[in-house]
Each structure stands twice: as C-alpha cells, then as structure tokens.
N, C-alpha and C. Protein backbone atom coordinates (compact mmCIF):
# COMPACT_ATOMS: atom_id res chain seq x y z
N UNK A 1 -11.34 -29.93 -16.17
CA UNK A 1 -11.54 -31.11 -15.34
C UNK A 1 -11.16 -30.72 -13.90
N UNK A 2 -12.10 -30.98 -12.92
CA UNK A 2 -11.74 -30.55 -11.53
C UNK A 2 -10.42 -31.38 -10.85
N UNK A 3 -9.72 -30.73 -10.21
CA UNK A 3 -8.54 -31.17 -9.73
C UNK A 3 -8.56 -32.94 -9.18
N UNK A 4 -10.08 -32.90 -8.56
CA UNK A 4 -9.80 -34.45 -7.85
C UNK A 4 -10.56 -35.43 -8.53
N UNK A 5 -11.08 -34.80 -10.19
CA UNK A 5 -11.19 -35.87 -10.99
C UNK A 5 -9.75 -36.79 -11.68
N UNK A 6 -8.71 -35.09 -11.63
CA UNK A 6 -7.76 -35.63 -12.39
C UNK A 6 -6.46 -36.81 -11.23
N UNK A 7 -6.74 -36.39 -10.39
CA UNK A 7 -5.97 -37.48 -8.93
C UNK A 7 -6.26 -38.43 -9.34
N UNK A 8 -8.13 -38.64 -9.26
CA UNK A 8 -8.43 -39.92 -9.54
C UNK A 8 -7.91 -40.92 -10.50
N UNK A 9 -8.15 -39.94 -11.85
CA UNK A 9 -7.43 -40.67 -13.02
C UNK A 9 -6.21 -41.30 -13.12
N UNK A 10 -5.15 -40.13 -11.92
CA UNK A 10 -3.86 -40.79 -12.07
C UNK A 10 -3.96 -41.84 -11.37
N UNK A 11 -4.57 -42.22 -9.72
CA UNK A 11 -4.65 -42.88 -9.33
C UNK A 11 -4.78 -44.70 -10.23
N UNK A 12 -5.81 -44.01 -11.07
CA UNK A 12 -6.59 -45.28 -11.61
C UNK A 12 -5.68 -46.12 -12.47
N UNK A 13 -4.59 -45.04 -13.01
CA UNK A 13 -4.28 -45.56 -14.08
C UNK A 13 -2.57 -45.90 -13.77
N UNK A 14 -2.11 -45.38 -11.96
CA UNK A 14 -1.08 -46.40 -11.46
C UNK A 14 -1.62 -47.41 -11.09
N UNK A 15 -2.84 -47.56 -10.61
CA UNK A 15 -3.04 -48.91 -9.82
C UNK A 15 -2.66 -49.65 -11.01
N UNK A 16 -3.72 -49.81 -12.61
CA UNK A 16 -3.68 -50.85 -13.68
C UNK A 16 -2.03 -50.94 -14.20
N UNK A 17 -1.34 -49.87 -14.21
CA UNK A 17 -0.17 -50.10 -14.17
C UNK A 17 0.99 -51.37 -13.50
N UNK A 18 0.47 -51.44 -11.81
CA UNK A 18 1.36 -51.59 -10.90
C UNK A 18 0.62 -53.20 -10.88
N UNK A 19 -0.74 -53.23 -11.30
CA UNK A 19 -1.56 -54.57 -11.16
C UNK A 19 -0.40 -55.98 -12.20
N UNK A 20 -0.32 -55.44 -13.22
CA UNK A 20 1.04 -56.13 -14.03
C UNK A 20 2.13 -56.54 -13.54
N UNK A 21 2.79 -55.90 -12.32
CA UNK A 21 3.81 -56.14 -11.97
C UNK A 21 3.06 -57.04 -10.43
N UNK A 22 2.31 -57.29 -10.20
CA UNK A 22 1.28 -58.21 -9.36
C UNK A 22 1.49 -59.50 -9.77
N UNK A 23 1.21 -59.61 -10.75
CA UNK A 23 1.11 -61.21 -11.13
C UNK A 23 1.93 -61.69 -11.82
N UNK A 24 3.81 -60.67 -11.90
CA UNK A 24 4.86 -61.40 -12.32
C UNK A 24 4.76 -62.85 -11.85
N UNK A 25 4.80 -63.13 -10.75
CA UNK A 25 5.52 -64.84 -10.23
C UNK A 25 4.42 -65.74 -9.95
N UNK A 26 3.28 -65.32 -10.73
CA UNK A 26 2.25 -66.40 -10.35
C UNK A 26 2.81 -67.40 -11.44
N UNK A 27 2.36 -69.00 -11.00
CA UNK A 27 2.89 -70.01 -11.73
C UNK A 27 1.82 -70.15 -12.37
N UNK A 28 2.96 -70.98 -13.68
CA UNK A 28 2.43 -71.17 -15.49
C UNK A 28 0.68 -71.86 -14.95
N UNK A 29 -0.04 -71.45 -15.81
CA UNK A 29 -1.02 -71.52 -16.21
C UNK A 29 -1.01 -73.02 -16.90
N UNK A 30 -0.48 -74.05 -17.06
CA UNK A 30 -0.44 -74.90 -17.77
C UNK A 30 0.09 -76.27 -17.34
N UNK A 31 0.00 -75.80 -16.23
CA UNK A 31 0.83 -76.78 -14.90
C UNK A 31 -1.08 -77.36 -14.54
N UNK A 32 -1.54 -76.35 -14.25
CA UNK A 32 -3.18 -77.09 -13.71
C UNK A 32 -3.01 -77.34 -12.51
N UNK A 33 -4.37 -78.33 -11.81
CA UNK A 33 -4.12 -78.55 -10.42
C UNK A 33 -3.17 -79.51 -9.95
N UNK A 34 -2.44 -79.56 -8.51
CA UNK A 34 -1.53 -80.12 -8.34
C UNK A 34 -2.47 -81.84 -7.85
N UNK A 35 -3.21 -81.51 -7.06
CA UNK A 35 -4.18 -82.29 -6.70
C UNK A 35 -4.85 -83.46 -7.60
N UNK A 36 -5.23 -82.78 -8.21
CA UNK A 36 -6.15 -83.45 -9.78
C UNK A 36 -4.98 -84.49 -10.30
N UNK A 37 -3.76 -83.45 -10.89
CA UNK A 37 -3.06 -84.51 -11.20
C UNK A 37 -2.46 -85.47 -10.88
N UNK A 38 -2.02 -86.01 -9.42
CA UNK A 38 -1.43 -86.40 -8.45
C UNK A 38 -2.60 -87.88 -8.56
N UNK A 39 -4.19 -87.38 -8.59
CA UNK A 39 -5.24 -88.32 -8.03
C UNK A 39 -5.40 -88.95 -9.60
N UNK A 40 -5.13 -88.30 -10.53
CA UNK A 40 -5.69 -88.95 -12.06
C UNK A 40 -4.45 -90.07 -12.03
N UNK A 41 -3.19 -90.02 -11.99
CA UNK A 41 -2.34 -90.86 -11.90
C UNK A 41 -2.06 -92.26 -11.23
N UNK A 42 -3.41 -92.51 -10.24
CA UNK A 42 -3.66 -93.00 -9.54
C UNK A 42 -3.19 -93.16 -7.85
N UNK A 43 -2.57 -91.99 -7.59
CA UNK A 43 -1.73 -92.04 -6.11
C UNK A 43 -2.68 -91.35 -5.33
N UNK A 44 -2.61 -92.42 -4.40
CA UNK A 44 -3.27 -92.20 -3.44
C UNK A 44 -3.67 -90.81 -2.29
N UNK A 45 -4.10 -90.51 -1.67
CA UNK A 45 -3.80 -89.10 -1.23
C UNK A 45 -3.27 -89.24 0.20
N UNK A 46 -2.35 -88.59 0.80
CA UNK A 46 -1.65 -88.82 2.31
C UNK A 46 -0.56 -90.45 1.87
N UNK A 47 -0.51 -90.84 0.90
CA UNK A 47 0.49 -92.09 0.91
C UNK A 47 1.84 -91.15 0.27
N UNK A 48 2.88 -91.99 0.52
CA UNK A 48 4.31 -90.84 0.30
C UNK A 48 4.22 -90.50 -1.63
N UNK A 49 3.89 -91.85 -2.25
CA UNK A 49 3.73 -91.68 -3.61
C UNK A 49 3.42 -89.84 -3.92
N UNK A 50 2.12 -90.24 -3.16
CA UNK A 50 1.62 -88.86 -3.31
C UNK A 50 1.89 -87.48 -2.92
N UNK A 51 2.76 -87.55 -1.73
CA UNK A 51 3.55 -85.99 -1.78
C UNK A 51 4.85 -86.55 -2.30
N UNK A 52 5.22 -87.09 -2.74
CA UNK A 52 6.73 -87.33 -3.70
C UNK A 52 5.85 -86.75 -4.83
N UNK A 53 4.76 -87.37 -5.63
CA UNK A 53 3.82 -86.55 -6.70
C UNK A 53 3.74 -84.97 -6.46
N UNK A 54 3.29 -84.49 -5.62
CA UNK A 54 3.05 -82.88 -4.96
C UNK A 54 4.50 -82.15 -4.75
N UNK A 55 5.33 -82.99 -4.43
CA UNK A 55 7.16 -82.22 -4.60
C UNK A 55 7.34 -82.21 -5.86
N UNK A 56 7.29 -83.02 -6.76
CA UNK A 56 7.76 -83.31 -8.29
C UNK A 56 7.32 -81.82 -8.66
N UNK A 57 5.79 -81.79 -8.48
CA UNK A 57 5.11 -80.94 -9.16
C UNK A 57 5.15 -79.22 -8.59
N UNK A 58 5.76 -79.56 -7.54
CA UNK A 58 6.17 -77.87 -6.67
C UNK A 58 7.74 -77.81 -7.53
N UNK A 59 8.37 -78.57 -7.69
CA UNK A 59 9.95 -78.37 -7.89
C UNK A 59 9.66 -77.98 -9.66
N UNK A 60 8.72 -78.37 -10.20
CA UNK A 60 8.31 -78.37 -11.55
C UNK A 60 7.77 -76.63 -12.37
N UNK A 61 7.31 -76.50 -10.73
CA UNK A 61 6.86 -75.37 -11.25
C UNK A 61 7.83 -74.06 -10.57
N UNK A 62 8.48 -74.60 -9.82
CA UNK A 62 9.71 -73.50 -9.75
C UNK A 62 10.54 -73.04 -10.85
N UNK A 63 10.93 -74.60 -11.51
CA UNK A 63 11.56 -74.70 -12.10
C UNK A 63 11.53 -73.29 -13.72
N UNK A 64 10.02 -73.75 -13.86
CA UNK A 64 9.24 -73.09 -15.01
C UNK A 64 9.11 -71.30 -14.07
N UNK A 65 8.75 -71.05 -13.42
CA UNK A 65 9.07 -69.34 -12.81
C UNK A 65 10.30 -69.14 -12.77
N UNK A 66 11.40 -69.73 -12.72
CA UNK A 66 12.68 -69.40 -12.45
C UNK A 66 13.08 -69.13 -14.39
N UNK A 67 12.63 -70.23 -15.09
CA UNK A 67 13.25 -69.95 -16.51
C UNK A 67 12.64 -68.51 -17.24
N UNK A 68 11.29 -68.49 -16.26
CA UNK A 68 10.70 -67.36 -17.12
C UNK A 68 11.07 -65.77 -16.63
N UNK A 69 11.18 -66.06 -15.29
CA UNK A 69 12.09 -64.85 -14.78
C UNK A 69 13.49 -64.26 -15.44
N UNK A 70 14.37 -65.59 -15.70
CA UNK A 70 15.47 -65.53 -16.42
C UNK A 70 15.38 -65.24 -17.64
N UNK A 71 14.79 -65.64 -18.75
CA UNK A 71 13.61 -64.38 -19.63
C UNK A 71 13.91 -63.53 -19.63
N UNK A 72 12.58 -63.01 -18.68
CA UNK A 72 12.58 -61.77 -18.88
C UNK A 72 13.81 -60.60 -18.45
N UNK A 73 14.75 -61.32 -17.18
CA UNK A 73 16.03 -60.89 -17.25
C UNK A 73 16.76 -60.26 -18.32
N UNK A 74 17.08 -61.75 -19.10
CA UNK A 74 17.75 -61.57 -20.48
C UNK A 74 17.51 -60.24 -21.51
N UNK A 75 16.07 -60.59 -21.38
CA UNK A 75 15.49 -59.32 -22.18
C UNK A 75 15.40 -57.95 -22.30
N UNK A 76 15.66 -57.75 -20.86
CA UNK A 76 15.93 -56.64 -20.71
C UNK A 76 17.23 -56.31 -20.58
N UNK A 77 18.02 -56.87 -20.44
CA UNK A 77 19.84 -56.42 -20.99
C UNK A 77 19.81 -56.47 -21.95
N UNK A 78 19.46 -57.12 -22.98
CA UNK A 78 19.26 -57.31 -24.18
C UNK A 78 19.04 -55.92 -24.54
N UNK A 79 17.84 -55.45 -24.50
CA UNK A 79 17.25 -53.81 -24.84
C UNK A 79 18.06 -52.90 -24.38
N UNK A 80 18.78 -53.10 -22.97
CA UNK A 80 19.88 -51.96 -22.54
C UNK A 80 21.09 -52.12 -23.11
N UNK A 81 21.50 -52.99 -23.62
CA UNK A 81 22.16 -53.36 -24.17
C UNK A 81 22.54 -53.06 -25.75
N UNK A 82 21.15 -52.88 -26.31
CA UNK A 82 21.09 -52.75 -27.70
C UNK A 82 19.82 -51.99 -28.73
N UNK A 83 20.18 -50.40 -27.63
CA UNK A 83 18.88 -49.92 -27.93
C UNK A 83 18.30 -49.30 -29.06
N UNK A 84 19.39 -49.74 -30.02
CA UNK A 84 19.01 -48.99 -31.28
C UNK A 84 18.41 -49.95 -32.05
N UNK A 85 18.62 -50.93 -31.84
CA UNK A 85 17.99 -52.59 -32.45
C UNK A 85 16.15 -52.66 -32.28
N UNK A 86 15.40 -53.08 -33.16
CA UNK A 86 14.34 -53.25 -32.58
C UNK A 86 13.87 -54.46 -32.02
C-alpha cells in the first residue's frame, strides 16, 4: 500500500473516531422543538408566558446534559476503579 494511501486511512479513521467525541453535549433527542412546544400549549409567541415556556425548556434540557454527563463521569471511575469487573 503506497505510503499516502496509508496517511489517508489513518487520517480517515481519526476523523470517525474524534466525530463521537463531537456530539458528546448535543441535547437529548427527546426534548423536540422548543418552539413547537411552547405554541402547541397554547402560549403565545413574544408574550412572557412564552419565554418563561422557552426558559423552562432551556433549564430542562441542561438539566438532562448535565445528568448525562454525570453518567458518563460515573462510569468511567467506575471502570478505573474496577477493572477486573466486567
């Protein structure tokens, strides 16, 4: 294999690596739009209801990245912690 096929490869295969550690802190998938939900509830849009609705739902989803961070924290002391365990 020529030398700058094999660069490439490594290249290719830190990027898909490093792409994982990309989208640690994107928020839960299950939260949905902030918008949508705010307007299905019936609040108005620009009335305070409605960014008191849009804070709820920002503080909501911190809330949920912060537990899952703490997770995966755990988890990994856990394993350094107890590496003979599976």
């Amino acid at each position: 294999m020529p030398l700058a096929a094999s660069r490439l490869l490594i290249l290719a295969l830190a990027a898909f690596a490093l792409a994982g550690c990309a989208t640690r802190n994107e928020a839960p998938s299950d939260m949905g739009d902030d918008d949508a939900f705010c307007r299905q509830n019936g609040v108005a849009v620009g009335s305070p209801a409605y960014v008191a609705c849009r804070k709820d739902r920002d503080v909501q989803r911190s809330n949920a990245i912060t537990r899952a961070n703490r997770a995966q924290r755990n988890l990994g002391e856990y394993m350094m912690q107890n590496p003979n365990r599976p």
